[in-house]
PDB file of N, CA and C in Angstrom:
ATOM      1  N   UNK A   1    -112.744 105.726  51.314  1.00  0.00           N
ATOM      2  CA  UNK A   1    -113.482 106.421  52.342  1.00  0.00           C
ATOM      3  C   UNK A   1    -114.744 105.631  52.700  1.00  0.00           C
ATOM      4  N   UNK A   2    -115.253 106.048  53.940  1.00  0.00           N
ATOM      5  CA  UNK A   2    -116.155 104.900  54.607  1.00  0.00           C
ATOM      6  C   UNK A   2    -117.490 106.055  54.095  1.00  0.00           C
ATOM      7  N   UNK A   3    -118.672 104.714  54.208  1.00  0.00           N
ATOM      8  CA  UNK A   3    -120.038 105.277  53.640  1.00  0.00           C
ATOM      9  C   UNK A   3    -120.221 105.940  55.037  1.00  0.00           C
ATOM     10  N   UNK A   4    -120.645 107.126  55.645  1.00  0.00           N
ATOM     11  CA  UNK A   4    -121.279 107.043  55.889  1.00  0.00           C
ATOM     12  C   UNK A   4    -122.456 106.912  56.974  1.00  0.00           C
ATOM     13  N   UNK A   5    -122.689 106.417  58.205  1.00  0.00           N
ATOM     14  CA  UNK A   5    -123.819 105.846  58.887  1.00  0.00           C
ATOM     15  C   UNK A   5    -125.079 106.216  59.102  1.00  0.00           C
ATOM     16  N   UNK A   6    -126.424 106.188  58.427  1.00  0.00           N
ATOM     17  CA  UNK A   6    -127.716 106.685  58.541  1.00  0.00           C
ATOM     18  C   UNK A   6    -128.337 106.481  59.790  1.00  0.00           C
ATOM     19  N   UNK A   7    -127.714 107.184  61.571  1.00  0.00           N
ATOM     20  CA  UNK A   7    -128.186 107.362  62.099  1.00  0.00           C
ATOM     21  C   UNK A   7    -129.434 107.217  62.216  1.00  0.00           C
ATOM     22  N   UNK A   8    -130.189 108.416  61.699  1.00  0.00           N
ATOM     23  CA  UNK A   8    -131.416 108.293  61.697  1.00  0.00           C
ATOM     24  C   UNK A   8    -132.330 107.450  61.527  1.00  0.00           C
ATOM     25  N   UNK A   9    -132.260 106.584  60.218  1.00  0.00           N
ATOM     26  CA  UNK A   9    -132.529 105.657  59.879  1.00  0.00           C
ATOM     27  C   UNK A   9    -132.484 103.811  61.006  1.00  0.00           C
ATOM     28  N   UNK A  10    -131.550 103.771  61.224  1.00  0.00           N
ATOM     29  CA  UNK A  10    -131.180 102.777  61.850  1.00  0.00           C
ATOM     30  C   UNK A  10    -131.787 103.213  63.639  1.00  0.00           C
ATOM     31  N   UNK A  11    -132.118 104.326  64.028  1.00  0.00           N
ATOM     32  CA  UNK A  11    -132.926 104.306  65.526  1.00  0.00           C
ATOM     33  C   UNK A  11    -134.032 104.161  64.706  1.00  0.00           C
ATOM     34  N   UNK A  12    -134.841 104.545  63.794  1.00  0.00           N
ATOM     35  CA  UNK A  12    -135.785 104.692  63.192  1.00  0.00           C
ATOM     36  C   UNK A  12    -136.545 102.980  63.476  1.00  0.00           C
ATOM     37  N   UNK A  13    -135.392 102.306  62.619  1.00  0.00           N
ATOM     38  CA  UNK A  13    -135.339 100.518  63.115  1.00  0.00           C
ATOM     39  C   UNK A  13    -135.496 100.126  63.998  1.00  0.00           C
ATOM     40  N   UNK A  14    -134.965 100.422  64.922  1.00  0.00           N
ATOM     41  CA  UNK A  14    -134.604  99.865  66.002  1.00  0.00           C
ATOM     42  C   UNK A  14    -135.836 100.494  67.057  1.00  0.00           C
ATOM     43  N   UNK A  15    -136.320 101.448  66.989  1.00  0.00           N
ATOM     44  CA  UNK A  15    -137.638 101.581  67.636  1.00  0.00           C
ATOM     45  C   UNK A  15    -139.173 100.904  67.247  1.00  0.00           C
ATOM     46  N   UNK A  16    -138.601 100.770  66.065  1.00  0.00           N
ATOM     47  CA  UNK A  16    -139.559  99.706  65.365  1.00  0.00           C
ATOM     48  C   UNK A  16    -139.785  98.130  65.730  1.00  0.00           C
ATOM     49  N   UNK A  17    -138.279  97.764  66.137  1.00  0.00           N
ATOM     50  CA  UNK A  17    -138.444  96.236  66.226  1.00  0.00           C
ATOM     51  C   UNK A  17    -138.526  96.711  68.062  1.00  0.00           C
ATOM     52  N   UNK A  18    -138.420  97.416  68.418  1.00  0.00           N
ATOM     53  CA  UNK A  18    -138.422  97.693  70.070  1.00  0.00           C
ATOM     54  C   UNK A  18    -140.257  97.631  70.574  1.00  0.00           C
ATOM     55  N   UNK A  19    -140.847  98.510  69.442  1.00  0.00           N
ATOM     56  CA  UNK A  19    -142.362  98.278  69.684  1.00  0.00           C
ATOM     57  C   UNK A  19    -142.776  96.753  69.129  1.00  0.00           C
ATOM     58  N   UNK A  20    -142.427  96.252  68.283  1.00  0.00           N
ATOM     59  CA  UNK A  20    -142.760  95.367  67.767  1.00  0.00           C
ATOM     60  C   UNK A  20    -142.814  93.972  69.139  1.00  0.00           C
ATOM     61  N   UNK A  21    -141.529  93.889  69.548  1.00  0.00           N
ATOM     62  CA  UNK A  21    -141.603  93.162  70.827  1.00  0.00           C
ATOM     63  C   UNK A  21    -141.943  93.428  71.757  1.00  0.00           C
ATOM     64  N   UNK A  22    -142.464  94.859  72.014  1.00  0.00           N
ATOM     65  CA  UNK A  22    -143.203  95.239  72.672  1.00  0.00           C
ATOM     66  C   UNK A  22    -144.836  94.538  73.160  1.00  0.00           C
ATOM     67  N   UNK A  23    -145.403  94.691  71.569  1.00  0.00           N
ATOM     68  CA  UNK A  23    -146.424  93.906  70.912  1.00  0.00           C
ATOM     69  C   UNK A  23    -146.975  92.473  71.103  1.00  0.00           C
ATOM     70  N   UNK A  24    -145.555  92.413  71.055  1.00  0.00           N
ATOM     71  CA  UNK A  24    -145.315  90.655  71.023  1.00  0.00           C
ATOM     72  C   UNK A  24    -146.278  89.754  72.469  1.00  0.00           C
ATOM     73  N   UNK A  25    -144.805  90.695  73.260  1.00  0.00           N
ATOM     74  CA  UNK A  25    -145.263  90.739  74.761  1.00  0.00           C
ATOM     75  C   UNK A  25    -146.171  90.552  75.692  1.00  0.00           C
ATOM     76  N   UNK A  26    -147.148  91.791  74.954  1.00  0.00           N
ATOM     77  CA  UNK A  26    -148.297  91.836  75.598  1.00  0.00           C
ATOM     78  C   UNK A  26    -149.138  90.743  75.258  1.00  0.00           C
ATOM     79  N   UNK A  27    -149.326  90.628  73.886  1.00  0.00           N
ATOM     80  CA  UNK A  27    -149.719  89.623  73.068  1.00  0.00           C
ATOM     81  C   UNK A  27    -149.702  88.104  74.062  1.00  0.00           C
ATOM     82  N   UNK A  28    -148.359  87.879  74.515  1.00  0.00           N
ATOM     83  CA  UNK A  28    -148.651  86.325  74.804  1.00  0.00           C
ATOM     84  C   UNK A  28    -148.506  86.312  76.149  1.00  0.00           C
ATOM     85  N   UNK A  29    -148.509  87.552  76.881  1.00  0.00           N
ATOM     86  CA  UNK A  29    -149.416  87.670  78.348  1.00  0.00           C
ATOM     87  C   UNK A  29    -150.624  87.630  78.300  1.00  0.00           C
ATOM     88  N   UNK A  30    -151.277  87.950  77.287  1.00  0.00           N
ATOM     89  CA  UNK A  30    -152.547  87.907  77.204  1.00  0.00           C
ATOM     90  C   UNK A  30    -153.104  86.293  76.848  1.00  0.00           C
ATOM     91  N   UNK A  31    -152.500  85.855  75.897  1.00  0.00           N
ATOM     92  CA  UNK A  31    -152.327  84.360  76.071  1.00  0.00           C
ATOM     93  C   UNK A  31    -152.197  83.297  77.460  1.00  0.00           C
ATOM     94  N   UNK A  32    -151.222  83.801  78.169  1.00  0.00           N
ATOM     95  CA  UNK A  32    -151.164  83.016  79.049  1.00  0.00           C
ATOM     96  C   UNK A  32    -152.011  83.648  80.232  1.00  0.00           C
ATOM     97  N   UNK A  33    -152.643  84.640  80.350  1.00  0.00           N
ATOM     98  CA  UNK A  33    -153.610  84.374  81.317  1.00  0.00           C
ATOM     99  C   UNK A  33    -155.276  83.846  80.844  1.00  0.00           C
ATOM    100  N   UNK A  34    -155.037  83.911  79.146  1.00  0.00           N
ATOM    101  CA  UNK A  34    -156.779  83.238  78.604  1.00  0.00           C
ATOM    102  C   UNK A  34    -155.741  81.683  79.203  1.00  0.00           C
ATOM    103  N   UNK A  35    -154.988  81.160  78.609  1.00  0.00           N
ATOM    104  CA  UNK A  35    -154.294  79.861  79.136  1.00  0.00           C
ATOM    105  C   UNK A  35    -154.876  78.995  79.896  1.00  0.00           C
ATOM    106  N   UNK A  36    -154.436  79.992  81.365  1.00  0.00           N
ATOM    107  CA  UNK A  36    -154.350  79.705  82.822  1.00  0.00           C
ATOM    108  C   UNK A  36    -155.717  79.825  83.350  1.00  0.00           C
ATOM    109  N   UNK A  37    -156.641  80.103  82.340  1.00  0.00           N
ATOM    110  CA  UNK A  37    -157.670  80.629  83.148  1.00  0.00           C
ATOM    111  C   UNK A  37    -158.125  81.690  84.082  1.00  0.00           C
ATOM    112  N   UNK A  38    -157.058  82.583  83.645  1.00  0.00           N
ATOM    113  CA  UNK A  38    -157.255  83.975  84.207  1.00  0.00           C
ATOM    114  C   UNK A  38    -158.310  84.801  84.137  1.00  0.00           C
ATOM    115  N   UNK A  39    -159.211  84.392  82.927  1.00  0.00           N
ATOM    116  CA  UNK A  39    -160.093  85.423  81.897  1.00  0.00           C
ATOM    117  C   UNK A  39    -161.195  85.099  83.089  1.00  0.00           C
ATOM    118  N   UNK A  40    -161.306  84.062  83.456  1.00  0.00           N
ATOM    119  CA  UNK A  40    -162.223  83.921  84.060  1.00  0.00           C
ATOM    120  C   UNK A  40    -163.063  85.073  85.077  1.00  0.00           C
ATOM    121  N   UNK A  41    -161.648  85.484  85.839  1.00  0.00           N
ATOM    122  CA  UNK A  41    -161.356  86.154  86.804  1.00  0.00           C
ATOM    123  C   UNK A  41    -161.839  87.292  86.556  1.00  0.00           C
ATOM    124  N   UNK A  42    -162.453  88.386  87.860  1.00  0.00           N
ATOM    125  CA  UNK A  42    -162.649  89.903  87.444  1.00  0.00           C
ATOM    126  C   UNK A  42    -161.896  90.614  87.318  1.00  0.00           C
ATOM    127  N   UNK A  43    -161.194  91.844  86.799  1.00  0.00           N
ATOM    128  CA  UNK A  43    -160.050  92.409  86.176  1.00  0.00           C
ATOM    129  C   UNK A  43    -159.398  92.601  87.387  1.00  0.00           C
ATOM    130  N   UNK A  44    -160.598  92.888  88.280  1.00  0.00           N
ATOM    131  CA  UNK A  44    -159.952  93.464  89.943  1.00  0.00           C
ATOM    132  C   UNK A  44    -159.176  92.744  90.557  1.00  0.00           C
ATOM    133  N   UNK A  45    -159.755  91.196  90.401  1.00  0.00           N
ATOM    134  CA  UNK A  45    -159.553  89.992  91.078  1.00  0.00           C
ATOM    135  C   UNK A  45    -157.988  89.477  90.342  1.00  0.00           C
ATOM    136  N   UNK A  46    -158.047  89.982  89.439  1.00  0.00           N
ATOM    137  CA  UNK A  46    -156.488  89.571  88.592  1.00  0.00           C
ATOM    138  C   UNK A  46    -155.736  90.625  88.835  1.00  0.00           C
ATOM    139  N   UNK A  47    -156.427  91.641  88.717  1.00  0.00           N
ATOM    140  CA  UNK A  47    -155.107  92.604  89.135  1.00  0.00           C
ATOM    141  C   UNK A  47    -154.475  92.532  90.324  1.00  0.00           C
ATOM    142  N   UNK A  48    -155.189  92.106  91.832  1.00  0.00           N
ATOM    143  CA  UNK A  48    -154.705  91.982  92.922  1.00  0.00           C
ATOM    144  C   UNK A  48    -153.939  90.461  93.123  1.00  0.00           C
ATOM    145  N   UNK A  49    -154.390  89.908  92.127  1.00  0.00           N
ATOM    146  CA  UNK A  49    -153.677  88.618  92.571  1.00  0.00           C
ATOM    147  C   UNK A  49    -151.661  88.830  91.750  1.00  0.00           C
ATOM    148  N   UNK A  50    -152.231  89.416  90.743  1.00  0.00           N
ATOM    149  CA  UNK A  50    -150.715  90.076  90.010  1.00  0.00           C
ATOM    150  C   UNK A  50    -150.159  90.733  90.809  1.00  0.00           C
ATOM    151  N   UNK A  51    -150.630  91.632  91.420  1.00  0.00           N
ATOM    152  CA  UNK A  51    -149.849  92.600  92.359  1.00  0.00           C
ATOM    153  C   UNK A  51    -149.288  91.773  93.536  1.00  0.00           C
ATOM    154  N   UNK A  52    -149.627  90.833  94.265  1.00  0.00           N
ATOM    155  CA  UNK A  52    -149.410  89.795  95.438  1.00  0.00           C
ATOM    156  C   UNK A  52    -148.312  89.454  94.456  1.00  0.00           C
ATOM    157  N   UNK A  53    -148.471  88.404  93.969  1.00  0.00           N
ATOM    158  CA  UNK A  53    -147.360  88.004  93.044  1.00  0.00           C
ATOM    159  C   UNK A  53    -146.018  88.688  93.233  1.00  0.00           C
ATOM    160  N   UNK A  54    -146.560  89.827  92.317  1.00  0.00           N
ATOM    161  CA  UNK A  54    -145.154  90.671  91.604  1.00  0.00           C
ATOM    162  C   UNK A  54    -144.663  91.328  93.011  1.00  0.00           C
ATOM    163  N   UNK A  55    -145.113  91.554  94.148  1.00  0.00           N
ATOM    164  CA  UNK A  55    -144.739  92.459  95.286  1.00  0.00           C
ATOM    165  C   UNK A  55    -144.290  91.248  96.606  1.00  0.00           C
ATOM    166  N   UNK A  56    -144.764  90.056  96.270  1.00  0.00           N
ATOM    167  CA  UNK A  56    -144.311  89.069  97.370  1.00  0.00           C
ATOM    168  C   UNK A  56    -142.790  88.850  97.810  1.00  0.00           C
ATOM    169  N   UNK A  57    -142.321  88.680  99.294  1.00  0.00           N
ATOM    170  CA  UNK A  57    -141.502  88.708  99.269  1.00  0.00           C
ATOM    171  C   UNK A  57    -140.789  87.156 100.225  1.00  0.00           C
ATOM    172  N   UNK A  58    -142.168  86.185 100.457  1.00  0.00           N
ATOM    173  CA  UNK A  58    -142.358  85.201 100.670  1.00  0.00           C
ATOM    174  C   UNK A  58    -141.759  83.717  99.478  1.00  0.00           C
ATOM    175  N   UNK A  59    -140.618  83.791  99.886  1.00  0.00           N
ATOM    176  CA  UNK A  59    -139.561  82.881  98.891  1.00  0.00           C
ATOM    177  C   UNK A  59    -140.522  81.474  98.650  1.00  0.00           C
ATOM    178  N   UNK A  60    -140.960  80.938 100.105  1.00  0.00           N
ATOM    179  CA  UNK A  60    -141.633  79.739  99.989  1.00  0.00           C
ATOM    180  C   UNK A  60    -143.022  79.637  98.859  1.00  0.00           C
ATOM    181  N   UNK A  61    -143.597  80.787  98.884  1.00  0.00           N
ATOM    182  CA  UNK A  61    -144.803  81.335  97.775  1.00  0.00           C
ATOM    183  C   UNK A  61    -144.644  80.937  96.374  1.00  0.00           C
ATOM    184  N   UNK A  62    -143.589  82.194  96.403  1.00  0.00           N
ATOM    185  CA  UNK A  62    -142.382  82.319  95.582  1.00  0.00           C
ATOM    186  C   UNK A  62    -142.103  81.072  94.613  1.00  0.00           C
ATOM    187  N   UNK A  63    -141.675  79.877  95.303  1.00  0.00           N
ATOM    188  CA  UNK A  63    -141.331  78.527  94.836  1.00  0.00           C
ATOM    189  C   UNK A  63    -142.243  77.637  94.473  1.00  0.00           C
ATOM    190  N   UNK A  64    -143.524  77.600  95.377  1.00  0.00           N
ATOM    191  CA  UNK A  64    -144.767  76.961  94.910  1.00  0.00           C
ATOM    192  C   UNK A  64    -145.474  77.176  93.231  1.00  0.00           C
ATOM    193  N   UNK A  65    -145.590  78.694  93.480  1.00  0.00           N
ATOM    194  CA  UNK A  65    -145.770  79.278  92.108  1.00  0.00           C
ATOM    195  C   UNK A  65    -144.895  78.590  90.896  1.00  0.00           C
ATOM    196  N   UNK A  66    -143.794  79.106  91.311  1.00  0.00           N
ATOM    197  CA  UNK A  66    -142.376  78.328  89.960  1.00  0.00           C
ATOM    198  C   UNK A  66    -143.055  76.940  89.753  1.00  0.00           C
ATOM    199  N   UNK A  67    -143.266  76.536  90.883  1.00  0.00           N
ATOM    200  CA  UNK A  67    -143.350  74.784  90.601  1.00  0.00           C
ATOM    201  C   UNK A  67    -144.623  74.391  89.945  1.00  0.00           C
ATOM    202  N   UNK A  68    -145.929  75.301  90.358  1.00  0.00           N
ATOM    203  CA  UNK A  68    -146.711  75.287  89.319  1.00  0.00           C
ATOM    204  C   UNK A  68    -147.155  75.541  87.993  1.00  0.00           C
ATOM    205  N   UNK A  69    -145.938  76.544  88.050  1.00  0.00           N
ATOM    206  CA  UNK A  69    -145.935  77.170  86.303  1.00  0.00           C
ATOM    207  C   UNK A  69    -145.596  76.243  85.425  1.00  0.00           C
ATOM    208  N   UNK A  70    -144.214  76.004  86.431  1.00  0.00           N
ATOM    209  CA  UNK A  70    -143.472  74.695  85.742  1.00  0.00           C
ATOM    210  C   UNK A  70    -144.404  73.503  85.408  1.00  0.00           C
ATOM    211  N   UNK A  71    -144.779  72.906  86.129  1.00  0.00           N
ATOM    212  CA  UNK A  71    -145.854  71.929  85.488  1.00  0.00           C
ATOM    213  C   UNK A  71    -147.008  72.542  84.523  1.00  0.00           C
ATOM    214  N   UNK A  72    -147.397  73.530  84.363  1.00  0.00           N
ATOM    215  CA  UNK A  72    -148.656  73.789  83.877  1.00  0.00           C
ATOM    216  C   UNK A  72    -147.639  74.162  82.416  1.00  0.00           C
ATOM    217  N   UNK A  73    -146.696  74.632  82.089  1.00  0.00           N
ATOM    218  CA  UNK A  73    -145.486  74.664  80.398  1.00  0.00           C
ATOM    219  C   UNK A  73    -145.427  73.010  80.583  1.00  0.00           C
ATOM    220  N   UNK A  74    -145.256  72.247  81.324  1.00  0.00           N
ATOM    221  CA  UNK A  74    -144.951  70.986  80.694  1.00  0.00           C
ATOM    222  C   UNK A  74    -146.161  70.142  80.519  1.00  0.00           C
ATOM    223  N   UNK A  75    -146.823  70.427  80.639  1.00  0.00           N
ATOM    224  CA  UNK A  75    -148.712  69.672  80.740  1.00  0.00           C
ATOM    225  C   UNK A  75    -149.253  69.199  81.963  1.00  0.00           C
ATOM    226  N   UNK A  76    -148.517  68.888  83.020  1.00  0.00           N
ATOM    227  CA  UNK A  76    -148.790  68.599  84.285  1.00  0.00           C
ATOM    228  C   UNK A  76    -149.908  69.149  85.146  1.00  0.00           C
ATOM    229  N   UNK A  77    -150.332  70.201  84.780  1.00  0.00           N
ATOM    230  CA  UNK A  77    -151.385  70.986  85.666  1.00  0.00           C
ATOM    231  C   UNK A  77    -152.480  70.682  85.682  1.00  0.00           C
ATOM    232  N   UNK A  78    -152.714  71.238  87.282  1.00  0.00           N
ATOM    233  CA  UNK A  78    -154.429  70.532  87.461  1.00  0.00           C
ATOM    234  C   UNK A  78    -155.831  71.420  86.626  1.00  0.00           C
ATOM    235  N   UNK A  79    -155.143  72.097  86.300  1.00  0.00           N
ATOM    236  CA  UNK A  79    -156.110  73.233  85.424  1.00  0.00           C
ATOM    237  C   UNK A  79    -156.722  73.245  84.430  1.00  0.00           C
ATOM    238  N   UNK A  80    -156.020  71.847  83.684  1.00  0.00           N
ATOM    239  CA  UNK A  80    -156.093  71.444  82.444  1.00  0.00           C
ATOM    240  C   UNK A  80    -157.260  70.785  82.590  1.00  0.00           C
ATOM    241  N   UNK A  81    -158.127  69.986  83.355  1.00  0.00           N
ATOM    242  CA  UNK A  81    -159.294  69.219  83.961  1.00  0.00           C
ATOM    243  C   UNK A  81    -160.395  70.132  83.929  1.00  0.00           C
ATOM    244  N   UNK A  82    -159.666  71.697  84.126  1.00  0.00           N
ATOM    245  CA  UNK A  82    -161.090  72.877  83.764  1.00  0.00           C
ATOM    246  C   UNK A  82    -161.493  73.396  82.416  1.00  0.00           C
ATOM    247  N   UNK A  83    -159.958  72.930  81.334  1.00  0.00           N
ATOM    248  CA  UNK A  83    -160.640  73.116  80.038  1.00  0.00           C
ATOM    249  C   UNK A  83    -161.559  71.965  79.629  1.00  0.00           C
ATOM    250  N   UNK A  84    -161.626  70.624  79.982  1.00  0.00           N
ATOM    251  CA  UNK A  84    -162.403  69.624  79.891  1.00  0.00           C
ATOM    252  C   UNK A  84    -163.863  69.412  80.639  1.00  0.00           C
ATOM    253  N   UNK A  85    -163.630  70.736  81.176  1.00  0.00           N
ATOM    254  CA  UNK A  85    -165.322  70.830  81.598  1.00  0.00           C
ATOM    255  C   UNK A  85    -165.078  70.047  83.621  1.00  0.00           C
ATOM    256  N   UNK A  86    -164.381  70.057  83.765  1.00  0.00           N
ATOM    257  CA  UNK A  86    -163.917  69.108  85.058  1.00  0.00           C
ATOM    258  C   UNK A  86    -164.036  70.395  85.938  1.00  0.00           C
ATOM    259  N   UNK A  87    -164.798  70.432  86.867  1.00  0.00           N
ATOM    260  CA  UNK A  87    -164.297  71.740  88.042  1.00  0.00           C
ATOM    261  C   UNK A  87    -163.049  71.159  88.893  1.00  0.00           C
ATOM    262  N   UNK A  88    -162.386  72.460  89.246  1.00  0.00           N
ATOM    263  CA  UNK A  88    -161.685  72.492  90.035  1.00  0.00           C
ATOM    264  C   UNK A  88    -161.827  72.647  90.992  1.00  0.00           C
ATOM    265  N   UNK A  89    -162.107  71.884  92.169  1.00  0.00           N
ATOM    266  CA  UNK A  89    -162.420  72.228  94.152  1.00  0.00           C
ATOM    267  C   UNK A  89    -161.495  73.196  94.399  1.00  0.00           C
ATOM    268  N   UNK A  90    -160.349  73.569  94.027  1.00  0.00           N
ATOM    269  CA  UNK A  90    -159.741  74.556  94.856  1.00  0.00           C
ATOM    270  C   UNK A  90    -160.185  75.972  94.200  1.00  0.00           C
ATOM    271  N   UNK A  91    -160.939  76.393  93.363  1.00  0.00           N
ATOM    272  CA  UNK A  91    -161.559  77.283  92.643  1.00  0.00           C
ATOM    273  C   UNK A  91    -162.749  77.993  93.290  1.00  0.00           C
ATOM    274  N   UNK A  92    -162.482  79.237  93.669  1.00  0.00           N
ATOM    275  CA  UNK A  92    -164.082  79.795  93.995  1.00  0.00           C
ATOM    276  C   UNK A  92    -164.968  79.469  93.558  1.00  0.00           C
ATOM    277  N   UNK A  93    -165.064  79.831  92.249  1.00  0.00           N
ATOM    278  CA  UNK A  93    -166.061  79.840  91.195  1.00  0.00           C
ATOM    279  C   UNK A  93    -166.613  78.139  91.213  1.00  0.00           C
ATOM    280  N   UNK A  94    -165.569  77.248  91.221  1.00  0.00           N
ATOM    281  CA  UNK A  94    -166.051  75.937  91.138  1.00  0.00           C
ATOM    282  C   UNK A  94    -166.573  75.162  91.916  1.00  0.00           C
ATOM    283  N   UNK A  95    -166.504  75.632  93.197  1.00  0.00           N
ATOM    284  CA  UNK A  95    -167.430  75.009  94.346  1.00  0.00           C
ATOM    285  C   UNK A  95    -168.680  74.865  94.279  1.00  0.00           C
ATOM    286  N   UNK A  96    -169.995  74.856  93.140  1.00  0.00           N
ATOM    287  CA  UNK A  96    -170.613  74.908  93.378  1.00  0.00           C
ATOM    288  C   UNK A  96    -171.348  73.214  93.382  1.00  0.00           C
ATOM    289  N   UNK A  97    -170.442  72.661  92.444  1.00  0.00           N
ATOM    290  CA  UNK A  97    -170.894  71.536  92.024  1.00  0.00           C
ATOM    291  C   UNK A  97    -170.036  70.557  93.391  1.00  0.00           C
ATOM    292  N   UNK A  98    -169.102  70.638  94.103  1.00  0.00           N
ATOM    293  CA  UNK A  98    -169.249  70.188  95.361  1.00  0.00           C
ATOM    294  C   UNK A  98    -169.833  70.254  96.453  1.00  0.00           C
ATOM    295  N   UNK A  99    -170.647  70.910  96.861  1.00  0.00           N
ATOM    296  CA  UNK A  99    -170.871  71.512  97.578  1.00  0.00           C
ATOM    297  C   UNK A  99    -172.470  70.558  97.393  1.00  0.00           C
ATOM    298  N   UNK A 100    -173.104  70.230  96.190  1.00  0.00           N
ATOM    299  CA  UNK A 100    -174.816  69.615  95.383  1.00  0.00           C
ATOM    300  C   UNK A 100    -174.583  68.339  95.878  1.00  0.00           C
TER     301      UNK A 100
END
């Protein structure tokens, strides 16, 4: 005769490792916008730029983005020049030192 199955037990698990990656998740979104230089940004100013993003329906956008992500996971990005103290001209915030 078969044992058995502890139902209970085993959703018990499985909601566990469900929050857990849950966790995870957030965790290395939060990563990749300290990353990207998101933090910089005001919560407002990130939230609307997320929302453009996630609601765009502009394919060409769309593709630019990919292509920058893509370079910025493989090291390619121009962004990387702002952890080195380098401003970025295409940056609000960084215009100031072009501009002197």
């Amino acid at each position: 005769m078969r044992k058995p199955r502890e139902i209970d037990s085993e959703l018990k698990a499985l909601a566990d490792k469900a929050r857990t990656l849950k966790e995870r998740r957030v965790r290395q979104l939060g990563e990749l916008v300290i990353a990207t230089g998101g933090d910089a940004l005001e919560p407002d100013v990130l939230a609307g730029a997320l929302l453009d993003a996630a609601t765009s329906n502009d394919s060409a956008a769309q593709e630019g983005w990919r292509a920058r992500g893509t370079a910025f996971f493989q090291g390619k990005a121009s962004n990387q020049g702002r952890a080195r103290g380098k401003p970025d001209r295409n940056r609000p915030g960084d215009r100031s030192e072009a501009s002197a």
